[in-house]
PDB file of N, CA and C in Angstrom:
ATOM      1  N   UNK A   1      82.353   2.421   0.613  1.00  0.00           N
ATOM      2  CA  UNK A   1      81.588   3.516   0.052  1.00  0.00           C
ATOM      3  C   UNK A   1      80.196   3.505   0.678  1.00  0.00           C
ATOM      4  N   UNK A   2      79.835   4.392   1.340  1.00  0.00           N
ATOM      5  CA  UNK A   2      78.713   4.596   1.599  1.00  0.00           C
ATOM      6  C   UNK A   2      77.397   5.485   0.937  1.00  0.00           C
ATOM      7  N   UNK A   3      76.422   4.760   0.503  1.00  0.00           N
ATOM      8  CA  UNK A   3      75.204   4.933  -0.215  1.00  0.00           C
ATOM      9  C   UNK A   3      74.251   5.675   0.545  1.00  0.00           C
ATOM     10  N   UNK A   4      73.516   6.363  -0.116  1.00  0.00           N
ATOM     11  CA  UNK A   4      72.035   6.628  -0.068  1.00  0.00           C
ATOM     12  C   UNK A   4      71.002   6.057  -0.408  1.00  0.00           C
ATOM     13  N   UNK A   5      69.606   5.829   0.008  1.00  0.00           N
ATOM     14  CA  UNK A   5      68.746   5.019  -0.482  1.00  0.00           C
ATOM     15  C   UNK A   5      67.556   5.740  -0.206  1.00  0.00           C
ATOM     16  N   UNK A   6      66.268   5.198  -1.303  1.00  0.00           N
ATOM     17  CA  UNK A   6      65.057   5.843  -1.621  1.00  0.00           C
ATOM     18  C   UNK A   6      64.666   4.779  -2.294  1.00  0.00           C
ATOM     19  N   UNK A   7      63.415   4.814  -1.524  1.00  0.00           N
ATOM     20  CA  UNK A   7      62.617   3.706  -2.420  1.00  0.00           C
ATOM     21  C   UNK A   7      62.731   2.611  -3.522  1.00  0.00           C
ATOM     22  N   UNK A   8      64.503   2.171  -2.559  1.00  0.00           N
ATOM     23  CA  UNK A   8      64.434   0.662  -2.908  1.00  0.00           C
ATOM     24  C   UNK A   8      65.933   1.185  -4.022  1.00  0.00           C
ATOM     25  N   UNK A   9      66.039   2.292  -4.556  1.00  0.00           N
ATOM     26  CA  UNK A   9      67.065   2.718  -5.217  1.00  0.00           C
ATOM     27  C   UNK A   9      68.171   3.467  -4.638  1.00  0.00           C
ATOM     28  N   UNK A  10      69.548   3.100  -4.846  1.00  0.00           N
ATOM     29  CA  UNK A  10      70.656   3.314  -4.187  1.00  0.00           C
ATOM     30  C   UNK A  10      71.647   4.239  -4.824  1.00  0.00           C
ATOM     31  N   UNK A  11      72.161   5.394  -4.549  1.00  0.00           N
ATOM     32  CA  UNK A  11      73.135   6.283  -5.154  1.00  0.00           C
ATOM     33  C   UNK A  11      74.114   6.494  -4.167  1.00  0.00           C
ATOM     34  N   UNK A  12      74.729   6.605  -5.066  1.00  0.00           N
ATOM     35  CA  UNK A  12      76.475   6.866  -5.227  1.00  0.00           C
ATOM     36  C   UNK A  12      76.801   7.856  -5.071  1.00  0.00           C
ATOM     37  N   UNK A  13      77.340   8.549  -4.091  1.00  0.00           N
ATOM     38  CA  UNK A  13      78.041  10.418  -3.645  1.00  0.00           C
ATOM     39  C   UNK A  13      79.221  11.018  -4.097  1.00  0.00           C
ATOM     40  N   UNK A  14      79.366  11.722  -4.896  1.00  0.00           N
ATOM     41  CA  UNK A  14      80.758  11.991  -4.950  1.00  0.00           C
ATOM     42  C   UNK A  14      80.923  13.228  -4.819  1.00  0.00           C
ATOM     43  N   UNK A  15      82.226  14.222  -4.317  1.00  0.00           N
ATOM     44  CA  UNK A  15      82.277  15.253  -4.179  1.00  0.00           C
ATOM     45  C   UNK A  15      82.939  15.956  -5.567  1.00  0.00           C
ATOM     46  N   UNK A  16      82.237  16.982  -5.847  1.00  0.00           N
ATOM     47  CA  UNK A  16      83.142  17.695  -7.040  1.00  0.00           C
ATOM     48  C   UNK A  16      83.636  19.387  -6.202  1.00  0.00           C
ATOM     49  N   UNK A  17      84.445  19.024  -6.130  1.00  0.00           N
ATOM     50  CA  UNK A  17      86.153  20.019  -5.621  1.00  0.00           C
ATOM     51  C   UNK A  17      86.023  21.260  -6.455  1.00  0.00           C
ATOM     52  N   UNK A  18      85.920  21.304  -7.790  1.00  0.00           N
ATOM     53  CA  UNK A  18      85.722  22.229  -8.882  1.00  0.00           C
ATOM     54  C   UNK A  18      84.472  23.750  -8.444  1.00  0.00           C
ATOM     55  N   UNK A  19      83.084  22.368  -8.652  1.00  0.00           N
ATOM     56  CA  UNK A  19      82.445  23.232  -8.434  1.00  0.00           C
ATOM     57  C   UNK A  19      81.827  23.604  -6.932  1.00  0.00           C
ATOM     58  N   UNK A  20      82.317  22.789  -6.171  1.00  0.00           N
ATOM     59  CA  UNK A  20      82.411  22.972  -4.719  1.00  0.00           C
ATOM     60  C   UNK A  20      80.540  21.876  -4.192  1.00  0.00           C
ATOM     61  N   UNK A  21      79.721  20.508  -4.969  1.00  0.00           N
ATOM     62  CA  UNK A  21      78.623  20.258  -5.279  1.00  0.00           C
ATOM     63  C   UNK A  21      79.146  18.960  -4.904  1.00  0.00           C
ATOM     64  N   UNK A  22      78.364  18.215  -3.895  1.00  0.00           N
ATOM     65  CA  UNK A  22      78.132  16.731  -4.123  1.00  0.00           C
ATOM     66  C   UNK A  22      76.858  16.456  -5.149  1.00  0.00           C
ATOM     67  N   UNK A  23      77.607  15.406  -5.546  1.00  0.00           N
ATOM     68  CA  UNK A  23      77.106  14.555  -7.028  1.00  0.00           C
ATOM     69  C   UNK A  23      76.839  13.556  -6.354  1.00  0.00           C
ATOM     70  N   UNK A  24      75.363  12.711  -7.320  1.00  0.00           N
ATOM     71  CA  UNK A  24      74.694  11.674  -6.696  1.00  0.00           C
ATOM     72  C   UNK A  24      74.383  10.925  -8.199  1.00  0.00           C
ATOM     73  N   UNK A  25      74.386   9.562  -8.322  1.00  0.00           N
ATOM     74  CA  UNK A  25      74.418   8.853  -8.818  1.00  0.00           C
ATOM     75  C   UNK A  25      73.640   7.642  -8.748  1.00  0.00           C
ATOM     76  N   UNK A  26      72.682   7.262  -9.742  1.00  0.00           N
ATOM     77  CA  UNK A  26      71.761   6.001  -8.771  1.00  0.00           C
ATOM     78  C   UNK A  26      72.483   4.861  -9.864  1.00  0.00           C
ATOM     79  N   UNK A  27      72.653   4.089  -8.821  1.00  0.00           N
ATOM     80  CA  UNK A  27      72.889   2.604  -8.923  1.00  0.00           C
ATOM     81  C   UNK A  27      72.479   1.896  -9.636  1.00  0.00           C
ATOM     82  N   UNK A  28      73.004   0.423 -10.200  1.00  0.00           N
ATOM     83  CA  UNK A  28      71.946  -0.982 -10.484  1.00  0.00           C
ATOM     84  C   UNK A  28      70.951  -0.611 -11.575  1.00  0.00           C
ATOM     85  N   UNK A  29      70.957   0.678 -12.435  1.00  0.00           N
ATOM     86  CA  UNK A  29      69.698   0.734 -13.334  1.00  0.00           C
ATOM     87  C   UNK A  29      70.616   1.267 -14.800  1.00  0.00           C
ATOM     88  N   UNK A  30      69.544   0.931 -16.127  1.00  0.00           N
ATOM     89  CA  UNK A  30      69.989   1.046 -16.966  1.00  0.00           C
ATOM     90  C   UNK A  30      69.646   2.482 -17.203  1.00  0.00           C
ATOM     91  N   UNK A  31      68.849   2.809 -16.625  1.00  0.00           N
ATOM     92  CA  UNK A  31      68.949   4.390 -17.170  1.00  0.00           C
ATOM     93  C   UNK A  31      69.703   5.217 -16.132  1.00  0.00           C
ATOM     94  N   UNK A  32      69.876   6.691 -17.036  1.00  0.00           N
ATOM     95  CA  UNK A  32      70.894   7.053 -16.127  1.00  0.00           C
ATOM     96  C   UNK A  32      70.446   8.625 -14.993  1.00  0.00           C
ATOM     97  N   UNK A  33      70.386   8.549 -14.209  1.00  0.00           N
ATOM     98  CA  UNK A  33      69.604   9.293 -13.174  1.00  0.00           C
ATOM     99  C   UNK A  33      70.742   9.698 -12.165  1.00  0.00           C
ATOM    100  N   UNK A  34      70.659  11.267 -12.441  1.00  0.00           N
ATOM    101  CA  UNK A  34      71.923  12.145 -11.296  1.00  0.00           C
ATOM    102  C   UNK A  34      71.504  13.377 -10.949  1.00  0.00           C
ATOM    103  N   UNK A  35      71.927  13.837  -9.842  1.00  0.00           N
ATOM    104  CA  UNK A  35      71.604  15.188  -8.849  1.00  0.00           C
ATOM    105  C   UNK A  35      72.413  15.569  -8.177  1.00  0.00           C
ATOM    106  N   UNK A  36      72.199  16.755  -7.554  1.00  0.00           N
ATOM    107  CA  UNK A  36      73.631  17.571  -7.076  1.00  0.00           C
ATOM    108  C   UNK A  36      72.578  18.665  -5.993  1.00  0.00           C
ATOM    109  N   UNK A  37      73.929  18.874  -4.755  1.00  0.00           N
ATOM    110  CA  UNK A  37      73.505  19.428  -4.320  1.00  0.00           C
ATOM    111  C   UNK A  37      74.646  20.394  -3.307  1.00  0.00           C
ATOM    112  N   UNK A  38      74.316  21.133  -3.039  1.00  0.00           N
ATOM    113  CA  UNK A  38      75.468  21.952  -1.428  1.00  0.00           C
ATOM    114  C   UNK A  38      75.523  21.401  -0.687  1.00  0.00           C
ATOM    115  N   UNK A  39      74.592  20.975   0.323  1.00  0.00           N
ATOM    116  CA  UNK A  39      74.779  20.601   1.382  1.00  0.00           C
ATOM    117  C   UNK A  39      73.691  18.671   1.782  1.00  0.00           C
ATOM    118  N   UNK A  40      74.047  18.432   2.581  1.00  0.00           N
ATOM    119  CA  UNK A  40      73.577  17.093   2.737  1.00  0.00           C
ATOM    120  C   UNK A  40      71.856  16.998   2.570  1.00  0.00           C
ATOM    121  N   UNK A  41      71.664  18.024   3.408  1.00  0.00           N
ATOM    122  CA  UNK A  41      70.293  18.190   3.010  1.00  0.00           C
ATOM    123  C   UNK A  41      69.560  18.630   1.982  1.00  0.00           C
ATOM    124  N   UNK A  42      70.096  19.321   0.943  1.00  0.00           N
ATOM    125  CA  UNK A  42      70.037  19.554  -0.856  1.00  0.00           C
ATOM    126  C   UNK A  42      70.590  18.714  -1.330  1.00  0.00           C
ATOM    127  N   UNK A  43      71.144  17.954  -1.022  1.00  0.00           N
ATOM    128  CA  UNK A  43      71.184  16.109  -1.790  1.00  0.00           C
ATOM    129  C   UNK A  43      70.610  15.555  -1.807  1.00  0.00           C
ATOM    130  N   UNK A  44      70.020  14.641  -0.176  1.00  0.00           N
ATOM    131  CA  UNK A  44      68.869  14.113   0.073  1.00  0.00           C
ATOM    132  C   UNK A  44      67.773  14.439  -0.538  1.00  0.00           C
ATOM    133  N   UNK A  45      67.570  15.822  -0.871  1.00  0.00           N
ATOM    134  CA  UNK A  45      66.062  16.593  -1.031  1.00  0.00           C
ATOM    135  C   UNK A  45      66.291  16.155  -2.861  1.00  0.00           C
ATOM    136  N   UNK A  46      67.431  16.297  -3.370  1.00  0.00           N
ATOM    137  CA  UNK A  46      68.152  16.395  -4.589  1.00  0.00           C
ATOM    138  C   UNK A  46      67.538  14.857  -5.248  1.00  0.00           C
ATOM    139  N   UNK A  47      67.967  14.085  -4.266  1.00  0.00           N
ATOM    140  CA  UNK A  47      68.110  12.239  -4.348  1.00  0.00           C
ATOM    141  C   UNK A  47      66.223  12.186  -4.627  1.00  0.00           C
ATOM    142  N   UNK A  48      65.484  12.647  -3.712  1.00  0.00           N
ATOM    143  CA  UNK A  48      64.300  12.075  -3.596  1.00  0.00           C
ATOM    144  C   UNK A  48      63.475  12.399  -5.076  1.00  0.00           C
ATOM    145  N   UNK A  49      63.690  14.016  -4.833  1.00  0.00           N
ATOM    146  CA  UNK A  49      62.949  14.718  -6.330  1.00  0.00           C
ATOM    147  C   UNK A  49      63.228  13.599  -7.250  1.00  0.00           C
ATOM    148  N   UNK A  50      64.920  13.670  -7.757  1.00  0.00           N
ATOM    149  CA  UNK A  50      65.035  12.583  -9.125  1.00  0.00           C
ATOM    150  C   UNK A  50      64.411  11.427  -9.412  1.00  0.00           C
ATOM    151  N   UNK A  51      64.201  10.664  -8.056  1.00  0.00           N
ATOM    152  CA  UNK A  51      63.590   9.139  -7.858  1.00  0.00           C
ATOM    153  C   UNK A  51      61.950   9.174  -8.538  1.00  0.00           C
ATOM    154  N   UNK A  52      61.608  10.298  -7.449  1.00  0.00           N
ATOM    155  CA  UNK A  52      59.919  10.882  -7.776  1.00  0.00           C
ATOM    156  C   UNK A  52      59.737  10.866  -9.301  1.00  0.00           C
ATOM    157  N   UNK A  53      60.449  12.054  -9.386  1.00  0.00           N
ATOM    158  CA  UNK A  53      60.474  12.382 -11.143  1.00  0.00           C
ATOM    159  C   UNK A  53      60.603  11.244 -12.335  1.00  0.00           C
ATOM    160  N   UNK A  54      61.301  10.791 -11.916  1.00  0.00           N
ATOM    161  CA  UNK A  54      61.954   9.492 -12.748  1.00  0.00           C
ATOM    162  C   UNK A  54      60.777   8.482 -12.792  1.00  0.00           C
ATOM    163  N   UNK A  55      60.047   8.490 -11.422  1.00  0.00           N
ATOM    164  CA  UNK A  55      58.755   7.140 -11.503  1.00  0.00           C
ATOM    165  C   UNK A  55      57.591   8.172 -12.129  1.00  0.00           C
ATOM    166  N   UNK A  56      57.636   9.087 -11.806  1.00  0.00           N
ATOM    167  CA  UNK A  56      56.344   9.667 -12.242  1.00  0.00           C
ATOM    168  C   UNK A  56      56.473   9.640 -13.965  1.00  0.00           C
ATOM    169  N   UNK A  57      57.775  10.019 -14.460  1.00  0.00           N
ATOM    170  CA  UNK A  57      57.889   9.958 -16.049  1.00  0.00           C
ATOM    171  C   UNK A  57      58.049   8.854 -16.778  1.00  0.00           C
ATOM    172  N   UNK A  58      58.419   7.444 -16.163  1.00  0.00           N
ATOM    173  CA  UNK A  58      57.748   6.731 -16.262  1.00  0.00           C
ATOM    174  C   UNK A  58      56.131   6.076 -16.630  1.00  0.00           C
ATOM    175  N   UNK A  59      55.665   6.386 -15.518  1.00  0.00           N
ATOM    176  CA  UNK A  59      54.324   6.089 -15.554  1.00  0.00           C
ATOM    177  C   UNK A  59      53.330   7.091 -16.650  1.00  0.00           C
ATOM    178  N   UNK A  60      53.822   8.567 -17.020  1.00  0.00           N
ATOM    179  CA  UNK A  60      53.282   9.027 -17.873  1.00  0.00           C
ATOM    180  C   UNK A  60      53.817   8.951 -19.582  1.00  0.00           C
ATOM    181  N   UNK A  61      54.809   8.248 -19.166  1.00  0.00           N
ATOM    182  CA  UNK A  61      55.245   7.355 -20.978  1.00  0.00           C
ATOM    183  C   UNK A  61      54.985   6.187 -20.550  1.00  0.00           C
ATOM    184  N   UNK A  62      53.888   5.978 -19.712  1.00  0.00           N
ATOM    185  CA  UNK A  62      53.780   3.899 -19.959  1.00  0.00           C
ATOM    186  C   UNK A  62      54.759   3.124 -19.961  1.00  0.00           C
ATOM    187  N   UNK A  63      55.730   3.406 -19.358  1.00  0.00           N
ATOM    188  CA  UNK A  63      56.874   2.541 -19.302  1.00  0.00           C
ATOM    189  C   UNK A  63      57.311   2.181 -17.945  1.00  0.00           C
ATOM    190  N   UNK A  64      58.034   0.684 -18.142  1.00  0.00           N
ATOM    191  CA  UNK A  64      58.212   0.022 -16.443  1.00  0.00           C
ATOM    192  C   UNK A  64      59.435   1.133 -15.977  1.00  0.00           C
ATOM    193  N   UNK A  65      59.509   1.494 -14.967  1.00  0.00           N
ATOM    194  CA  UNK A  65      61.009   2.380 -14.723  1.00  0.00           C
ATOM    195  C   UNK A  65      61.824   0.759 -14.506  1.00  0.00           C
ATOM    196  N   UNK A  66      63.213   1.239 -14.449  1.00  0.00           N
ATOM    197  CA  UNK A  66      64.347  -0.087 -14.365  1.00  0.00           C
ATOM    198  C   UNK A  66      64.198  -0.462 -12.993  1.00  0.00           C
ATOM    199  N   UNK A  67      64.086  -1.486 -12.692  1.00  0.00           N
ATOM    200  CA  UNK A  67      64.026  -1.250 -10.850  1.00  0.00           C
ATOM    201  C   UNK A  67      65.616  -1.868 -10.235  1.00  0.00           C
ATOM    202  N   UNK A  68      65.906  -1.754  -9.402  1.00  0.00           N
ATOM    203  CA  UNK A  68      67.163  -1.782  -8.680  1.00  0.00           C
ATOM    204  C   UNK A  68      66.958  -3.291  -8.830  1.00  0.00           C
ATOM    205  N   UNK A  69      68.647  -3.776  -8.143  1.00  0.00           N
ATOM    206  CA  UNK A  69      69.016  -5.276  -8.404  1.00  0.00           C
ATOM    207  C   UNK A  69      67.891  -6.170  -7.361  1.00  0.00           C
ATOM    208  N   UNK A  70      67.674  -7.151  -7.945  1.00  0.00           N
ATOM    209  CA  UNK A  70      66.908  -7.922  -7.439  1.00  0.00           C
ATOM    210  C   UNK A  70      67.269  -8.437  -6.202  1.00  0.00           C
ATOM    211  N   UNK A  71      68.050  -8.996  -6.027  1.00  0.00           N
ATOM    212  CA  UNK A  71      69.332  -9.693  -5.023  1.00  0.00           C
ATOM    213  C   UNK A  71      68.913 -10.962  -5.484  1.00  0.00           C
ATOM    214  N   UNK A  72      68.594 -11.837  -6.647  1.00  0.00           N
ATOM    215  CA  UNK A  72      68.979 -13.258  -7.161  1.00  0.00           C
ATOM    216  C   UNK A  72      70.067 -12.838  -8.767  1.00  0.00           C
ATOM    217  N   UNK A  73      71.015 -14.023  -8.341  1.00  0.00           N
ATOM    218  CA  UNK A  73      72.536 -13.626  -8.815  1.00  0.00           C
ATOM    219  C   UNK A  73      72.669 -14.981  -9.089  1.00  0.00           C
ATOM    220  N   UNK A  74      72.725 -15.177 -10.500  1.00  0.00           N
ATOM    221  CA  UNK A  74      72.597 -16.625 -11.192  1.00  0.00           C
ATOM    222  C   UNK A  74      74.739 -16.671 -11.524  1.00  0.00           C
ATOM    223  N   UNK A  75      75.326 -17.652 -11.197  1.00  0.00           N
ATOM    224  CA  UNK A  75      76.629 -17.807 -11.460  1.00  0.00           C
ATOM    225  C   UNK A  75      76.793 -19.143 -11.830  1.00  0.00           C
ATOM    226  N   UNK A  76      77.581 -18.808 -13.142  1.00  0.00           N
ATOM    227  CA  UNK A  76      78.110 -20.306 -13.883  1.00  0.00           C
ATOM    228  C   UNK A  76      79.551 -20.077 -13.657  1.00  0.00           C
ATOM    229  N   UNK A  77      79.577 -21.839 -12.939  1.00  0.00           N
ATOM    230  CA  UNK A  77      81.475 -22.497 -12.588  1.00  0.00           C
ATOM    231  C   UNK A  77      81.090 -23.714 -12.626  1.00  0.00           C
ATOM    232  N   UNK A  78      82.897 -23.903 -12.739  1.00  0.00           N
ATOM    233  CA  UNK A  78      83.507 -24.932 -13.149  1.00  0.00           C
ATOM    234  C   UNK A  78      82.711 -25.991 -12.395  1.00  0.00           C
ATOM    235  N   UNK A  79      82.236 -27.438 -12.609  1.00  0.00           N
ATOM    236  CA  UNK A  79      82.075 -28.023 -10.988  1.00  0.00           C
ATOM    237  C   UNK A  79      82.954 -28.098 -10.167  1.00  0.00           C
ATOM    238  N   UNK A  80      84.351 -28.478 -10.287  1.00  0.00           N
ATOM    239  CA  UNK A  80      85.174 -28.395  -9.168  1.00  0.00           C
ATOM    240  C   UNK A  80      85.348 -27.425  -8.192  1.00  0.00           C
ATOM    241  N   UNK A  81      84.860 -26.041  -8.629  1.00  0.00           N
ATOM    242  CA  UNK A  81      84.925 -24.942  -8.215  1.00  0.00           C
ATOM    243  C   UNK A  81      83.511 -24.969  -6.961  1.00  0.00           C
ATOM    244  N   UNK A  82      82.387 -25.576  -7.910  1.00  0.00           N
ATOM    245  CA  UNK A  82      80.556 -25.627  -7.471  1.00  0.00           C
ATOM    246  C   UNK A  82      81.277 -26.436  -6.448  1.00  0.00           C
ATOM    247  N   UNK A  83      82.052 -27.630  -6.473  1.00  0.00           N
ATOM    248  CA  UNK A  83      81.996 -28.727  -5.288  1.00  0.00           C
ATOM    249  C   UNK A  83      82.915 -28.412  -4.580  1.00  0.00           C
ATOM    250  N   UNK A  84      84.311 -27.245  -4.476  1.00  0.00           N
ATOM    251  CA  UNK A  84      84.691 -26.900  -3.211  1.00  0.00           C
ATOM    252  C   UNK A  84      83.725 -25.754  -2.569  1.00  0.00           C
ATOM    253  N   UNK A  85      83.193 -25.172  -3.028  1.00  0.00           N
ATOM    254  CA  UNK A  85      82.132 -24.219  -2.438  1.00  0.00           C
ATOM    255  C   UNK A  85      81.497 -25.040  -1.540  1.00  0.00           C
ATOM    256  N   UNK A  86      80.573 -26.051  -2.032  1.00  0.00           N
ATOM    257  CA  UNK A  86      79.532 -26.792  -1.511  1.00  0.00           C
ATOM    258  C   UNK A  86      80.029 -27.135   0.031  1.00  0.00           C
ATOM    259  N   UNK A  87      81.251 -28.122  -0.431  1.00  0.00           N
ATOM    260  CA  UNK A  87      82.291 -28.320   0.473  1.00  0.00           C
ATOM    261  C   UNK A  87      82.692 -27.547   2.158  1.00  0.00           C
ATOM    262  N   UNK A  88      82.865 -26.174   1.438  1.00  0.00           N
ATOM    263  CA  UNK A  88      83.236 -25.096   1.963  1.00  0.00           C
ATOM    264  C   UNK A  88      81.769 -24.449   3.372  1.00  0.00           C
ATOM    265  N   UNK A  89      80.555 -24.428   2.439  1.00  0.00           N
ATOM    266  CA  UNK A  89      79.916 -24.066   3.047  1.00  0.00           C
ATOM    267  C   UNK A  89      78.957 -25.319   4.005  1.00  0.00           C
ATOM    268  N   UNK A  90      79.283 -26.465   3.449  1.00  0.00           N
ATOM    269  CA  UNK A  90      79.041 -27.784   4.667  1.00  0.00           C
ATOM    270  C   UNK A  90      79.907 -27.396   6.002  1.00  0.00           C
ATOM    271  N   UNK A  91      80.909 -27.370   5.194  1.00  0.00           N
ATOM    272  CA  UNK A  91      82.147 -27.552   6.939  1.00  0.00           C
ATOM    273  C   UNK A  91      81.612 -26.690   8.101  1.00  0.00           C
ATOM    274  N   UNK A  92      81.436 -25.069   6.980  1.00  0.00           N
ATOM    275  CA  UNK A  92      80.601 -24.090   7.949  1.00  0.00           C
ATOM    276  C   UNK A  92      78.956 -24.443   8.560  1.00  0.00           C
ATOM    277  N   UNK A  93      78.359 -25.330   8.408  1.00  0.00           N
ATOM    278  CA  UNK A  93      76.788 -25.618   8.971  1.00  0.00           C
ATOM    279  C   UNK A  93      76.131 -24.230   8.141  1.00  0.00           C
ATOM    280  N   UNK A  94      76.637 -24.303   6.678  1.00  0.00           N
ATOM    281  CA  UNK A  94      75.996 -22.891   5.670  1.00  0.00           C
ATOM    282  C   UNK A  94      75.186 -23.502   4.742  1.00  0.00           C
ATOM    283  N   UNK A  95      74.156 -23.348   4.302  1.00  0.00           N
ATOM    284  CA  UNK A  95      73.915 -23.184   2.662  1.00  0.00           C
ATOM    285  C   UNK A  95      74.619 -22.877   1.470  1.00  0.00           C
ATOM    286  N   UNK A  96      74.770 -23.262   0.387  1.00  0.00           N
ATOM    287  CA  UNK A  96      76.021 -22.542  -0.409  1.00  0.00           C
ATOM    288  C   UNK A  96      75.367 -21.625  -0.401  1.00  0.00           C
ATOM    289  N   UNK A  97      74.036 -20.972  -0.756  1.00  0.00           N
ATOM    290  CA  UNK A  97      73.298 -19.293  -1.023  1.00  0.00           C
ATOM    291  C   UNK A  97      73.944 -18.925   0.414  1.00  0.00           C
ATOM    292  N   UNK A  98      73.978 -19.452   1.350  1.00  0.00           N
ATOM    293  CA  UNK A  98      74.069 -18.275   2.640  1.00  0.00           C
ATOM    294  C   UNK A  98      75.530 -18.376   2.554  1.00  0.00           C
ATOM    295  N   UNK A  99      76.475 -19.128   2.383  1.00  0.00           N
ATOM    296  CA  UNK A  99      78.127 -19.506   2.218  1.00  0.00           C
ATOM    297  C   UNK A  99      78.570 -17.999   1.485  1.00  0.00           C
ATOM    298  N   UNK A 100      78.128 -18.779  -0.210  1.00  0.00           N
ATOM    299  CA  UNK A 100      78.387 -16.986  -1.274  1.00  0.00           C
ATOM    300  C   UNK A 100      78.113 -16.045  -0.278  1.00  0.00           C
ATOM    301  N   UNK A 101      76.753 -15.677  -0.056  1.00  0.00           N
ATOM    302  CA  UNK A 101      76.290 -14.509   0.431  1.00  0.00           C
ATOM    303  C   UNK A 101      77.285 -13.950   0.958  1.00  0.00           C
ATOM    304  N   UNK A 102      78.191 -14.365   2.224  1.00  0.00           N
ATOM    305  CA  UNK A 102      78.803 -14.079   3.110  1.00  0.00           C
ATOM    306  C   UNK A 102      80.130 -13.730   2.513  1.00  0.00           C
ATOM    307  N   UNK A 103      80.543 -14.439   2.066  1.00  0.00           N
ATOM    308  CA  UNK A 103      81.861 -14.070   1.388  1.00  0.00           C
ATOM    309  C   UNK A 103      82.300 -13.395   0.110  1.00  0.00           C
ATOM    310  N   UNK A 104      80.673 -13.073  -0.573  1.00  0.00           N
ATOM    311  CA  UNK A 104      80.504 -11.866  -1.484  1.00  0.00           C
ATOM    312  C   UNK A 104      80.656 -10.550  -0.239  1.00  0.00           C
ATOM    313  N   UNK A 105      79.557 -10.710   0.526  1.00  0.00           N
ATOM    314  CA  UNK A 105      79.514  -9.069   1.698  1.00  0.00           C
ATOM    315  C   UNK A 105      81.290  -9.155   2.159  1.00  0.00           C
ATOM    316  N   UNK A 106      81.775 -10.267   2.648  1.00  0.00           N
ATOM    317  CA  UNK A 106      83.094  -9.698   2.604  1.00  0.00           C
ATOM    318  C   UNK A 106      84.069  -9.552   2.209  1.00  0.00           C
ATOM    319  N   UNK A 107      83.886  -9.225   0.677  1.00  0.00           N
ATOM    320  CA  UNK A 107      84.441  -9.113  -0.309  1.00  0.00           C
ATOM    321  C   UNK A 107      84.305  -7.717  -0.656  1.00  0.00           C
ATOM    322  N   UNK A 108      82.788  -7.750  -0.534  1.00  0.00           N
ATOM    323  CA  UNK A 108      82.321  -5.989  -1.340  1.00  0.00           C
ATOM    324  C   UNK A 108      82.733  -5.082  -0.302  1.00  0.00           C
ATOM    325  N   UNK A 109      82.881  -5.500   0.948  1.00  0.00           N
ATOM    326  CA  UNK A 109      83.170  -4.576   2.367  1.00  0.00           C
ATOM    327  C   UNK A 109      81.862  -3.852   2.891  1.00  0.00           C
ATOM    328  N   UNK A 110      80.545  -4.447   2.720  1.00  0.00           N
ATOM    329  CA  UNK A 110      79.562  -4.411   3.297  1.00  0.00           C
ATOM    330  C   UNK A 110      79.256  -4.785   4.676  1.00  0.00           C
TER     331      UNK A 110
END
């Protein structure tokens, strides 16, 4: 699946068939933020406004906006599991952080 990105925030495209409108979707946040548009360039334009809007209404209700995923990803396992990893990413000359990393991206198909 390929994303869009704006200032650090990532959406999701989908086509709606119905009304003939790609739909946009932002990522990783608890609130919920979407736009639509005809053509690629009324998406993009679609994507940016919402982002804008969204920080600016924020900042005029005093509130933090949600910000996108951090990229630190805390995971609890088994140890046997922690010590074939470890294992795993020795054999490779890896870090276990750079080991995961790698085999999360080719997992997600990044």
């Amino acid at each position: 699946m390929k994303t869009m990105q704006y200032k650090g925030y990532h959406a999701k495209i989908e086509f709606d068939a119905d009304d003939r409108i790609f739909v946009g979707y932002i990522l990783g946040i608890v609130d919920v933020i979407s736009f639509h548009g005809e053509s690629v360039a009324e998406l993009e334009e679609a994507f940016h406004e919402a982002i804008d809007n969204y920080l600016e209404s924020c900042a005029k209700l005093n509130q933090q906006p949600n910000k996108p995923y951090s990229g630190k990803l805390m995971l609890r396992l088994k140890p046997e599991l922690h010590a074939a990893v470890a294992k795993s990413a020795e054999l490779e000359g890896l870090s276990i952080n750079r080991w995961v990393a790698g085999v999360l991206q080719s997992a997600s198909h990044h």
